[in-house]
C-alpha atoms as a PDB file:
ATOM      1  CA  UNK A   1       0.348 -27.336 -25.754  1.00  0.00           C
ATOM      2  CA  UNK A   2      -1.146 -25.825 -28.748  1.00  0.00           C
ATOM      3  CA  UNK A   3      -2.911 -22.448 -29.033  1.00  0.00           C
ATOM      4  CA  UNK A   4      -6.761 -22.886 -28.800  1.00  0.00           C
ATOM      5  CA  UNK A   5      -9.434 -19.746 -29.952  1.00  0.00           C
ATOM      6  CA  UNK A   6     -12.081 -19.323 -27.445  1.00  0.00           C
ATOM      7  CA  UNK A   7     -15.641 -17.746 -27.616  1.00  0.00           C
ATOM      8  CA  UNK A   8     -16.020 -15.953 -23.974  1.00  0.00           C
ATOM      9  CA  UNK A   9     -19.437 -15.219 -23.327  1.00  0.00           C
ATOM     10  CA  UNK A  10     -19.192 -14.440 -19.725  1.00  0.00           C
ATOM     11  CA  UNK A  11     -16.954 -12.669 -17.418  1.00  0.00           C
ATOM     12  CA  UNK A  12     -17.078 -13.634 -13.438  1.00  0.00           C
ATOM     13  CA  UNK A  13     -14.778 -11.193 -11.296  1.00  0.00           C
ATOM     14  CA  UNK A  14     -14.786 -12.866  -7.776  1.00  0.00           C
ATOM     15  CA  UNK A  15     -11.770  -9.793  -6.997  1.00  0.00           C
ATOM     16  CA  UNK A  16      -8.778 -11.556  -7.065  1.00  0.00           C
ATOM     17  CA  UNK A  17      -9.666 -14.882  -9.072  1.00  0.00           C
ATOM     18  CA  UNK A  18     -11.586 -14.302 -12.994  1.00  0.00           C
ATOM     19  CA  UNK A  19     -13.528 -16.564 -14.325  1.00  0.00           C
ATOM     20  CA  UNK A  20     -14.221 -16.681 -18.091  1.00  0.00           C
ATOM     21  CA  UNK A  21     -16.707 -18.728 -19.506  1.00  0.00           C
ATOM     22  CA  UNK A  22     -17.345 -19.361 -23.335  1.00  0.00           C
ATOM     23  CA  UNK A  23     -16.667 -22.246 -25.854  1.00  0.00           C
ATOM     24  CA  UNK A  24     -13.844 -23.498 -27.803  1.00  0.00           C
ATOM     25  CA  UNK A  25     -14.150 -22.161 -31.474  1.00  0.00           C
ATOM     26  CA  UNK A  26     -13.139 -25.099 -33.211  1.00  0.00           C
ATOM     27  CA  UNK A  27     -15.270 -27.902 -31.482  1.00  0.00           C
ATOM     28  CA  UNK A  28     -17.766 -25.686 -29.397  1.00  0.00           C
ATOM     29  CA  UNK A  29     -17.129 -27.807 -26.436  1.00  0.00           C
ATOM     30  CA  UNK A  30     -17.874 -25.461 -23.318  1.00  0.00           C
ATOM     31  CA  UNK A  31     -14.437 -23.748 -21.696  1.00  0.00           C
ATOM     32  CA  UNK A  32     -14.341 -22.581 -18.385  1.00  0.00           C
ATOM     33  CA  UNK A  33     -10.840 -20.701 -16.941  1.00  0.00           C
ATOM     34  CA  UNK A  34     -10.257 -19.350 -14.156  1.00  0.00           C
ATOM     35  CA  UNK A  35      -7.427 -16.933 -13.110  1.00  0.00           C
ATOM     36  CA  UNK A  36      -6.096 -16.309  -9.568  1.00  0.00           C
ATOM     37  CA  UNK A  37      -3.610 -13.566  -9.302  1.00  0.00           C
ATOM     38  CA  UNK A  38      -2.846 -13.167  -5.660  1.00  0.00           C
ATOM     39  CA  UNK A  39      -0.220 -15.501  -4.777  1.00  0.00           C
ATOM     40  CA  UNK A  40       1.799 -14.358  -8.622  1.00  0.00           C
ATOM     41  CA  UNK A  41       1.790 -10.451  -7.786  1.00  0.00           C
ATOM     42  CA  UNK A  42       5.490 -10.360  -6.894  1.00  0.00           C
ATOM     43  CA  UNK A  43       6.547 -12.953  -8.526  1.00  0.00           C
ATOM     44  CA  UNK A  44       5.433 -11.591 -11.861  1.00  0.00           C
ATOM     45  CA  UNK A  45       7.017  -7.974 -10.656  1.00  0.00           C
ATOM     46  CA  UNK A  46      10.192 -10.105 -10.508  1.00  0.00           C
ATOM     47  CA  UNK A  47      10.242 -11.608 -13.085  1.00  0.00           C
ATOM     48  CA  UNK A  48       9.326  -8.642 -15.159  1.00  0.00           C
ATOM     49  CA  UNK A  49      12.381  -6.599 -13.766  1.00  0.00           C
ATOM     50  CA  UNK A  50      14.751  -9.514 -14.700  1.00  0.00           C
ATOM     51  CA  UNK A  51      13.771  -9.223 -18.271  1.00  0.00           C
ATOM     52  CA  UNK A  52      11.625 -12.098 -18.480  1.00  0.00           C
ATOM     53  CA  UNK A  53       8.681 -11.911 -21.137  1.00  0.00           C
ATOM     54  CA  UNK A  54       5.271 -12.309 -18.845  1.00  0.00           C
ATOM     55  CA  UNK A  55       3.588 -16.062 -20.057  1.00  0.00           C
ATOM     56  CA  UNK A  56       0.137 -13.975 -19.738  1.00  0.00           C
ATOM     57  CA  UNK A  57      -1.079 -11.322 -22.290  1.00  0.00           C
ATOM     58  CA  UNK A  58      -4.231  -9.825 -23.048  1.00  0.00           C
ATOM     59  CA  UNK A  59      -4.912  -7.493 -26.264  1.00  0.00           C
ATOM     60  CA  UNK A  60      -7.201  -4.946 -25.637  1.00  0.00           C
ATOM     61  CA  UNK A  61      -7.290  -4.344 -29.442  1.00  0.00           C
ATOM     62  CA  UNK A  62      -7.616  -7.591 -31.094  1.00  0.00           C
ATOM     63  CA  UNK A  63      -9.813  -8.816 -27.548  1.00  0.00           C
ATOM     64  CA  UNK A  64      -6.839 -11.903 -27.784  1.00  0.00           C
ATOM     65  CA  UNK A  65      -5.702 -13.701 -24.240  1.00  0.00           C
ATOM     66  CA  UNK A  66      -2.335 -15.499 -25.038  1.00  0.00           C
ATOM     67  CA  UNK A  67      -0.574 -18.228 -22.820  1.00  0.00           C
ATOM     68  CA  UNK A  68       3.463 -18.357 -23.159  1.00  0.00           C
END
């Protein structure tokens, strides 16, 4: 899997599950992604306590969403 840049132009917060919307800023072809975090919670709070690194980060700064 390679690391992609995406152009999100729209946000869709359903609660639990995220959908962002935008296009891919290589090719432009449209990207859709959608996020569910319910059934993770404590996994990822397990995970986290054994030292893991989490495979989902978002930079607040830079605006950059990274897979692991």
């Amino acid at each position: 899997m390679s690391e992609r840049a995406i152009c999100v132009r729209r946000v869709i917060d359903h609660g639990s599950v995220i959908l962002l919307i935008g296009e891919d800023a290589i090719d432009k072809r449209m990207v859709q992604i959608a996020f569910d975090w319910r059934p993770f919670h404590d996994f990822w709070l397990d995970w986290c306590k054994a030292g893991m690194p989490q495979p989902l980060y978002y930079d607040d700064e830079t605006k950059t969403l990274r897979f692991e």
